[in-house]
Protein backbone atom coordinates (compact mmCIF):
# COMPACT_ATOMS: atom_id res chain seq x y z
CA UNK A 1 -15.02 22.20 -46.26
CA UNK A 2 -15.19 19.98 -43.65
CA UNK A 3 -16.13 21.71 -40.13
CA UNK A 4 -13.14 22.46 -37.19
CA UNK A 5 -12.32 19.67 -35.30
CA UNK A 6 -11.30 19.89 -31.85
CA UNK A 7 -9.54 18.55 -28.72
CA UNK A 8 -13.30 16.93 -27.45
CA UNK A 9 -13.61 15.10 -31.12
CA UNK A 10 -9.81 12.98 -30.35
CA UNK A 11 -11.68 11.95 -27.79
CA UNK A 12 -10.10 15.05 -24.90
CA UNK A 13 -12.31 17.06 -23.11
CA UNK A 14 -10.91 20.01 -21.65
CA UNK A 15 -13.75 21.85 -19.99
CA UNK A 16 -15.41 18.36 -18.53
CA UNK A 17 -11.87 17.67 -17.00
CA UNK A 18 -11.55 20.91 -14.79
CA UNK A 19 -15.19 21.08 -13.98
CA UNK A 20 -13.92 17.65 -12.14
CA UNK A 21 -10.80 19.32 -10.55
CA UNK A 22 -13.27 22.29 -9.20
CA UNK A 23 -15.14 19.51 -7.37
CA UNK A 24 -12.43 17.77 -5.63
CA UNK A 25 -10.58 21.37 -4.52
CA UNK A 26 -12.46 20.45 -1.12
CA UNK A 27 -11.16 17.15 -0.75
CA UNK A 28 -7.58 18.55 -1.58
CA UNK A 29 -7.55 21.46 0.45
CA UNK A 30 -7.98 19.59 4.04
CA UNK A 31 -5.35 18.05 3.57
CA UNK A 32 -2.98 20.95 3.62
CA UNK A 33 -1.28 22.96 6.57
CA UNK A 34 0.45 25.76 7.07
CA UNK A 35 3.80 24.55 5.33
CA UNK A 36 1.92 24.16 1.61
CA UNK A 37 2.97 27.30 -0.46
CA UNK A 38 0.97 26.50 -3.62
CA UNK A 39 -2.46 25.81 -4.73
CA UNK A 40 -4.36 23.25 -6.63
CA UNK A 41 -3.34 23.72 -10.18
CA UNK A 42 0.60 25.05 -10.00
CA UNK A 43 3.02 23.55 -12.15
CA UNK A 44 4.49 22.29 -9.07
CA UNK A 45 3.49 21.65 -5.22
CA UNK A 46 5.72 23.41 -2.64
CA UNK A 47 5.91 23.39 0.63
CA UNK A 48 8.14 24.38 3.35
CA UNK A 49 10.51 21.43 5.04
CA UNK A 50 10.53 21.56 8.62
CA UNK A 51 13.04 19.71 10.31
CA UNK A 52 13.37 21.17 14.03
CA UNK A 53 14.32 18.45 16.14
CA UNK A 54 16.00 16.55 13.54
CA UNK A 55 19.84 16.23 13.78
CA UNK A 56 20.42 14.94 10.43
CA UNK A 57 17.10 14.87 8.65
CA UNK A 58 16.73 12.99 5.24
CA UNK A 59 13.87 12.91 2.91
CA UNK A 60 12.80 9.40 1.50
CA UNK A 61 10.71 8.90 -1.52
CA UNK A 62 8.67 6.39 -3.23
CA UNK A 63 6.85 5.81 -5.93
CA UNK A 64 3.83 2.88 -6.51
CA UNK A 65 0.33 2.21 -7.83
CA UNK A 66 -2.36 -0.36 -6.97
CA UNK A 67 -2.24 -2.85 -9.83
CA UNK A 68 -4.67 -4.82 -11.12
CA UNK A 69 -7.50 -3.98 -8.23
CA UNK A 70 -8.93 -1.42 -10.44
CA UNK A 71 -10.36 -4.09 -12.28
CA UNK A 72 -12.09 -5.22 -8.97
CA UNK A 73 -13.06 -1.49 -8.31
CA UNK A 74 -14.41 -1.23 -11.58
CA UNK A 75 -16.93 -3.95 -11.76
CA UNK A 76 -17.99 -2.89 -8.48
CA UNK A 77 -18.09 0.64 -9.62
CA UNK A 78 -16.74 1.80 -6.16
CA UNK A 79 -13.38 3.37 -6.34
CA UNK A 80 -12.42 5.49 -3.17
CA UNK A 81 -10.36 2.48 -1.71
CA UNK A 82 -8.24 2.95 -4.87
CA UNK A 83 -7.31 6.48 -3.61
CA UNK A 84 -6.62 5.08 0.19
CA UNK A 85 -4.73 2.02 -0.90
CA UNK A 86 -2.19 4.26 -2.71
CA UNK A 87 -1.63 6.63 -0.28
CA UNK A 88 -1.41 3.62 2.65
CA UNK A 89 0.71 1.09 0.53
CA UNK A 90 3.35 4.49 0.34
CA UNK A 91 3.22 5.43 3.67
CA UNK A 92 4.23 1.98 4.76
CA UNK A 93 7.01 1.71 2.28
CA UNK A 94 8.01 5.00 3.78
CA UNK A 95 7.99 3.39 7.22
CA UNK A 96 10.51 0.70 6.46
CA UNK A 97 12.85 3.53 6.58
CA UNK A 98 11.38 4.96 9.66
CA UNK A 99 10.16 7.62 7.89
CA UNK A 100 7.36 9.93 8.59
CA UNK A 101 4.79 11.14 5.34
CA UNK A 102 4.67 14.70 4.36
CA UNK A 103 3.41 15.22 1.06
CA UNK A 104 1.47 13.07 -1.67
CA UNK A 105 1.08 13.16 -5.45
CA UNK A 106 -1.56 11.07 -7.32
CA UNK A 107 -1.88 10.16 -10.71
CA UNK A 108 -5.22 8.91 -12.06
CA UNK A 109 -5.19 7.55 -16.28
CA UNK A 110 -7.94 6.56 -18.39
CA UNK A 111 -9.54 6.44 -21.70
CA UNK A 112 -11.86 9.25 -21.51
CA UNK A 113 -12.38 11.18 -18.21
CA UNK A 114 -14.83 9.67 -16.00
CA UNK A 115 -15.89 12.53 -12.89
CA UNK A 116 -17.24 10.27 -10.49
CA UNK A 117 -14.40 7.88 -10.64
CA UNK A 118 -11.80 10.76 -10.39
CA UNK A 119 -14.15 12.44 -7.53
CA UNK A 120 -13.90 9.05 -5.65
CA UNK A 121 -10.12 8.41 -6.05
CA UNK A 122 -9.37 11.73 -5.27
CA UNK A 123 -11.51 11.57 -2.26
CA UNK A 124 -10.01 8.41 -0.61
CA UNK A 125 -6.56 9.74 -1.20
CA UNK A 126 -7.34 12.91 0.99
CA UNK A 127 -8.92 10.58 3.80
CA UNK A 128 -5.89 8.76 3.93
CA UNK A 129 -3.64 11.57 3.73
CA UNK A 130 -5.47 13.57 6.28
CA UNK A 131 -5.67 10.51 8.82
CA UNK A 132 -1.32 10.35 8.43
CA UNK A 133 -1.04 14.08 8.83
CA UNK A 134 0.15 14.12 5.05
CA UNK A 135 -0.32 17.05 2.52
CA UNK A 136 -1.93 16.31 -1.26
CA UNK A 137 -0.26 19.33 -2.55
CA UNK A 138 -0.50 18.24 -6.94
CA UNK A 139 -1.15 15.46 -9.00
CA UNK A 140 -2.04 14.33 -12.39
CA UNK A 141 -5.25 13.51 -14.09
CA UNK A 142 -4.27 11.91 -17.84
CA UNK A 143 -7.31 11.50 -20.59
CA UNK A 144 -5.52 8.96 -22.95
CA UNK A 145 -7.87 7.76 -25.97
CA UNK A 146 -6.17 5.08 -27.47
CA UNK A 147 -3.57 4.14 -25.09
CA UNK A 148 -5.54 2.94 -22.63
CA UNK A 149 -8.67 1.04 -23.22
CA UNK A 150 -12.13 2.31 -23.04
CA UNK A 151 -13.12 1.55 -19.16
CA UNK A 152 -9.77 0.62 -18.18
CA UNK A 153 -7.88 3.21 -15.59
CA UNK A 154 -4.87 3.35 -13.38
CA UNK A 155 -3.82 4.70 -9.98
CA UNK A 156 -0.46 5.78 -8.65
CA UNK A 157 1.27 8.04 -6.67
CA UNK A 158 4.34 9.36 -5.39
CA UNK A 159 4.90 9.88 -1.43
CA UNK A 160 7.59 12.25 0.10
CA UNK A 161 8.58 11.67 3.90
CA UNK A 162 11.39 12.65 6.13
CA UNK A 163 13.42 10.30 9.17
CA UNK A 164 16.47 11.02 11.22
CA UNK A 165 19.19 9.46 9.32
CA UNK A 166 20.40 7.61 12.66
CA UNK A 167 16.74 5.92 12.78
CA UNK A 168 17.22 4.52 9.30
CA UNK A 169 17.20 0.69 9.73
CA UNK A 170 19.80 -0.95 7.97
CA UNK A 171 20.95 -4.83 6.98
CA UNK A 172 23.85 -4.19 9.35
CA UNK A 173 21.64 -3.95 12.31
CA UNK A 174 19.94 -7.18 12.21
CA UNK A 175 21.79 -10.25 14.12
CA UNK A 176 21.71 -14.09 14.35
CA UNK A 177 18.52 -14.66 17.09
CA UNK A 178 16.83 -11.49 16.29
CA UNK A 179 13.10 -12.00 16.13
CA UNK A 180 10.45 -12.01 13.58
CA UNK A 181 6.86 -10.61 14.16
CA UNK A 182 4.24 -10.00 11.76
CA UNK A 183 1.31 -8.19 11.84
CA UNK A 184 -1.72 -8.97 10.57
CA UNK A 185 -2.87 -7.96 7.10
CA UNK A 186 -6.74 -7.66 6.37
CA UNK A 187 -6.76 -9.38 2.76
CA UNK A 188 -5.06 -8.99 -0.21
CA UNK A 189 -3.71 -5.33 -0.05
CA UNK A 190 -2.97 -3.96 -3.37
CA UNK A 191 -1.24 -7.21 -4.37
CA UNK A 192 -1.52 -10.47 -6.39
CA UNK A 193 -5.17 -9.55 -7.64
CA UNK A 194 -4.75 -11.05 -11.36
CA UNK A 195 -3.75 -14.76 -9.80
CA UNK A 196 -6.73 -13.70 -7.57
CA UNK A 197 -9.48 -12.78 -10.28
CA UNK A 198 -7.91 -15.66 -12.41
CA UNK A 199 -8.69 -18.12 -9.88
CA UNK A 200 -12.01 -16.82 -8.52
CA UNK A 201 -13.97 -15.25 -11.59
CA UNK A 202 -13.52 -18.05 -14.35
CA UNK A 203 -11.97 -21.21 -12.43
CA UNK A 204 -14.46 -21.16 -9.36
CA UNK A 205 -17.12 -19.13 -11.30
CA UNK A 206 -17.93 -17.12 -8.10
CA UNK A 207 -20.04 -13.59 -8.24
CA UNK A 208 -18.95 -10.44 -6.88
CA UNK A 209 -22.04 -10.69 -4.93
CA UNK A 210 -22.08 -13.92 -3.56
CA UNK A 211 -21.58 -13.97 -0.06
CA UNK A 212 -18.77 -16.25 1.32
CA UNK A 213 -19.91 -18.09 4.88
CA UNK A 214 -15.74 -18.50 5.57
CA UNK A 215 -14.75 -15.02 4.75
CA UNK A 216 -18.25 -13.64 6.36
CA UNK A 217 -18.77 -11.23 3.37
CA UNK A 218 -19.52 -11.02 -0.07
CA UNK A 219 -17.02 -12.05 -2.41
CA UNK A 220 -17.00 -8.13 -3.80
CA UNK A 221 -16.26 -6.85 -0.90
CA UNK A 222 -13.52 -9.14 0.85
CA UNK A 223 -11.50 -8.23 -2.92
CA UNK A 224 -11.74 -4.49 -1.75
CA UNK A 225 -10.94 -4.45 1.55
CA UNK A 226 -8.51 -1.18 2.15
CA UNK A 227 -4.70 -1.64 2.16
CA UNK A 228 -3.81 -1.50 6.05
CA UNK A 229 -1.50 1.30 6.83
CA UNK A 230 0.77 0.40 9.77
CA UNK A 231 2.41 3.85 10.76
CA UNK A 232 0.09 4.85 14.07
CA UNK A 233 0.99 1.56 15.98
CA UNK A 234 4.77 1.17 14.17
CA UNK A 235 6.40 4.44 14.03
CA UNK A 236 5.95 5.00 17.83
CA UNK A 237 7.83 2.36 18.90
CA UNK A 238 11.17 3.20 16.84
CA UNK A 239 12.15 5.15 19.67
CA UNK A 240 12.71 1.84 21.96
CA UNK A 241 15.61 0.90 19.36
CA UNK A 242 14.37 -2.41 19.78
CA UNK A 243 13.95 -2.73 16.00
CA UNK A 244 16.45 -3.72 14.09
CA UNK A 245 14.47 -4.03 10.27
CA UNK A 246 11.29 -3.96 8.92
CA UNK A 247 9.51 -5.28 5.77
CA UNK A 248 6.39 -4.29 4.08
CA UNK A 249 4.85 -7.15 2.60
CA UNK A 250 3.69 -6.33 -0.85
CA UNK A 251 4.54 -8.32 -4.72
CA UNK A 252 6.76 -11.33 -3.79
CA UNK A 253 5.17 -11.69 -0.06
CA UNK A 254 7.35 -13.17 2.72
CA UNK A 255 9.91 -14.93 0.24
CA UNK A 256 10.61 -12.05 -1.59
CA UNK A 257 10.54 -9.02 0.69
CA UNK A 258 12.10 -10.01 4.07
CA UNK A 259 15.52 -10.41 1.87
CA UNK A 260 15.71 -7.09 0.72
CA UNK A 261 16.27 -5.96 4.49
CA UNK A 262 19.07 -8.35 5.69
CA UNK A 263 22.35 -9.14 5.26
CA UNK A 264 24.11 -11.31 2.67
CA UNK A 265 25.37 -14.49 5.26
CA UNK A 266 21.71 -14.52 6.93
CA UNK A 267 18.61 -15.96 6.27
CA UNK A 268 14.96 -15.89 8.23
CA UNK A 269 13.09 -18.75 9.16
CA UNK A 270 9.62 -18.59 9.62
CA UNK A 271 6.96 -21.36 11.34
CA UNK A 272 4.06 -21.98 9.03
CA UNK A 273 1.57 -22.54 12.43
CA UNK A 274 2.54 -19.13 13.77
CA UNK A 275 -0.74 -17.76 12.49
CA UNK A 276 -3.71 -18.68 11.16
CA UNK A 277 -3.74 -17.86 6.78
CA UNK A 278 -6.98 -16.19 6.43
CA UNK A 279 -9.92 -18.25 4.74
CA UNK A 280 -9.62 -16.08 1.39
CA UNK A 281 -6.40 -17.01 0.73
CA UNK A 282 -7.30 -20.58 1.29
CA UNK A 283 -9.99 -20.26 -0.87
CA UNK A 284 -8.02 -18.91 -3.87
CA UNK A 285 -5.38 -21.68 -3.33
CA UNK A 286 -8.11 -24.26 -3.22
CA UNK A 287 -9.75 -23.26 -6.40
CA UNK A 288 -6.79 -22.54 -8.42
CA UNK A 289 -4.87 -25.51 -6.86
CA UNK A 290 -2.09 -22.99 -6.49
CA UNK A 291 1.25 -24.55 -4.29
CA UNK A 292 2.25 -23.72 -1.13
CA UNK A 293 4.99 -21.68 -2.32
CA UNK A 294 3.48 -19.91 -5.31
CA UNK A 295 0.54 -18.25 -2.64
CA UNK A 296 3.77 -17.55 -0.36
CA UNK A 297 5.11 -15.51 -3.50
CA UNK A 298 2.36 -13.44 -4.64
CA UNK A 299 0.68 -12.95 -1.50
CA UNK A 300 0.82 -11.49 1.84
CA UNK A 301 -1.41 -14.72 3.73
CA UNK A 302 -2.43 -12.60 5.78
CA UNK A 303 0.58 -10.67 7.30
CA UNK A 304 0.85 -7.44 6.22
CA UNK A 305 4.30 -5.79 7.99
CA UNK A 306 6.72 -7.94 9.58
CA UNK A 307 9.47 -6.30 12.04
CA UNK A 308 12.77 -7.60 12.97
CA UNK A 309 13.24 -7.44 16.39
CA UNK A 310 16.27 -7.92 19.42
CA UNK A 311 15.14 -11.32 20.96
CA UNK A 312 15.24 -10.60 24.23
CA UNK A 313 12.65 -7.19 23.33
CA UNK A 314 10.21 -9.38 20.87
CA UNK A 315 7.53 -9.84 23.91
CA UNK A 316 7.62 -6.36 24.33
CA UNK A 317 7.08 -5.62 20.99
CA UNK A 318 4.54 -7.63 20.81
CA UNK A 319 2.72 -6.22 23.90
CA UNK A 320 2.90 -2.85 22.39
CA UNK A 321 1.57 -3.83 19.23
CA UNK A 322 -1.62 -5.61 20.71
CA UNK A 323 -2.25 -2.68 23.37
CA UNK A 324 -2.89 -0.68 20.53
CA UNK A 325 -5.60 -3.17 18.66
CA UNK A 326 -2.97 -5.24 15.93
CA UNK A 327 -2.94 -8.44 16.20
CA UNK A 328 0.71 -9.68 15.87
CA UNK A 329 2.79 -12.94 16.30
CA UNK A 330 6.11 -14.23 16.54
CA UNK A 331 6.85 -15.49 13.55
CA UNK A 332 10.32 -16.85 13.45
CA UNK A 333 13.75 -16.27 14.19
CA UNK A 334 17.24 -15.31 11.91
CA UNK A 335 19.69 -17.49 11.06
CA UNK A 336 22.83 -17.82 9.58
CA UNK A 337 22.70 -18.64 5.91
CA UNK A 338 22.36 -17.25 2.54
CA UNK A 339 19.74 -14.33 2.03
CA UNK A 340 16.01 -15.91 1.90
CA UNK A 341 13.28 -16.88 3.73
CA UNK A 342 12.57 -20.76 4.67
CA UNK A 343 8.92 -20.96 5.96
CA UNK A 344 8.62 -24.47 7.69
């Protein structure tokens, strides 16, 4: 008779998997305050809502992961920024609703559980969540032998915030003249990174470590720069009102994400010499001989938020946003026309 098999033998291993959630309790735990009821390992997070000073409070969710930069993480075999970039790219999709974070939930998948990368995730999710005041109250951690490949992972996570209804920007604030500002991304985000390794690994042949004189760092390096998080020099200026919209720039860059925040009969126009496209993106578009418009789809050329602003306010906005270290420009201006972007 053949002897028992077990969980470990499919390839499962129980006992390794919560010796890894004992080690990142730490991490998890300074990210909480007062208003977590539950600890690591509930079937659910809780935690009470406050919303004193709030007249009509509403919660605003999202959900998103960090694509195909694990594969970058991987071959470097450094993966904290995987844990920061989801927790970042959520808090500023919660900001285009003028929302404030309060709670985060990551998911981690792979083949067969590997501590040190779940440690490491784990680890840059709490940093990020600490620095926005945001509580990692639960998440998942999913050994999957023969789903996912052996080596591969994946990252995501779900974000929780709360705004004041009234301070929720919508289409039907932005007019004819308003202003366009972006602010400056510091690479490529979470976003466009299989055009990216495509273009750079096998057509330009280039190493990880092989230091780039334009970009001033190694190759490796530039690819896993942290997803910017925009909330500390944003949120404090919704008060002014001079805002009308904002956009996150993530998948579909300026052409595809400045239309989901305007209205049907206008359109935004935006001046190609407004900024200077950092030298990676250059690079990948001189490699991969990739158009003008196709980098201007995938990626964010180097602006990472853009805010729709009251004309006559945009050079205060923009004051505001470099007295507090972004660097920011005026990008363009809305139009009447059909919903898209025209960069010129």
């Amino acid at each position: 008779m053949a002897g028992e098999f077990t969980y470990r033998d499919a390839g499962v291993d129980i006992d390794a998997m919560n010796r890894a959630l004992t080690q990142i309790k730490e991490s998890v735990h300074r990210t909480f305050t007062p208003a977590v009821l539950t600890e690591l390992g509930a079937f659910a997070g809780c935690m009470r809502l406050e919303t004193v000073g709030y007249q009509e409070p509403v919660l605003v969710a999202s959900i998103d992961g960090v694509g195909t930069k694990v594969r970058v993480a991987r071959m470097m075999n450094s993966y904290k920024v995987l844990g920061h970039d989801v927790v970042t790219h959520g808090v500023n999709d919660l900001l285009v609703q003028a929302a404030r974070p309060l709670l985060f939930l990551d998911y981690l998948a792979m083949a067969k559980l590997e501590p040190e990368a779940l440690i490491q995730v784990v680890e840059g999710a709490a940093e990020a969540c600490q620095a926005h005041g945001i509580a990692l109250i639960g998440g998942e951690t999913a050994e999957m032998p023969d789903v996912y490949l052996p080596g591969e992972l994946d990252v995501a996570g779900c974000i929780i915030g709360i705004a004041e209804r009234a301070q929720i920007p919508t289409p039907a604030r932005v007019d004819v003249g308003d202003a366009v500002i972006g602010i400056a991304s510091n690479g490529l985000h979470t976003n466009g990174y299989s055009l990216a390794r495509k273009v750079l690994f096998e057509l330009a042949n280039l190493r990880l470590d092989e230091y780039l004189p334009e970009v001033g760092m190694m190759l490796g390096d530039a690819l896993l720069l942290p997803h910017r998080s925009y909330f500390h020099a944003v949120y404090p200026l919704l008060d002014t009102g001079a805002i009308h919209a904002m956009a996150h720039i993530t998948g579909g860059g300026l052409y595809e994400n400045i239309p989901r925040v305007l209205p049907s009969d206008m359109r935004v126009t935006i001046d190609r010499r407004s900024w200077e496209v950092p030298p990676l993106f250059r690079l990948i578009q001189q490699h991969g001989n990739v158009s003008d418009a196709e980098m201007f789809r995938v990626f964010n050329m180097g602006i990472g938020f853009v805010l729709i602003v009251a004309r006559e306010r945009a050079s205060e906005i923009l004051d505001a946003l470099q007295r507090v270290g972004e660097a920011a420009w005026l990008l363009g201006e809305v139009q009447r026309g059909p919903r898209e972007v025209q960069i010129i």
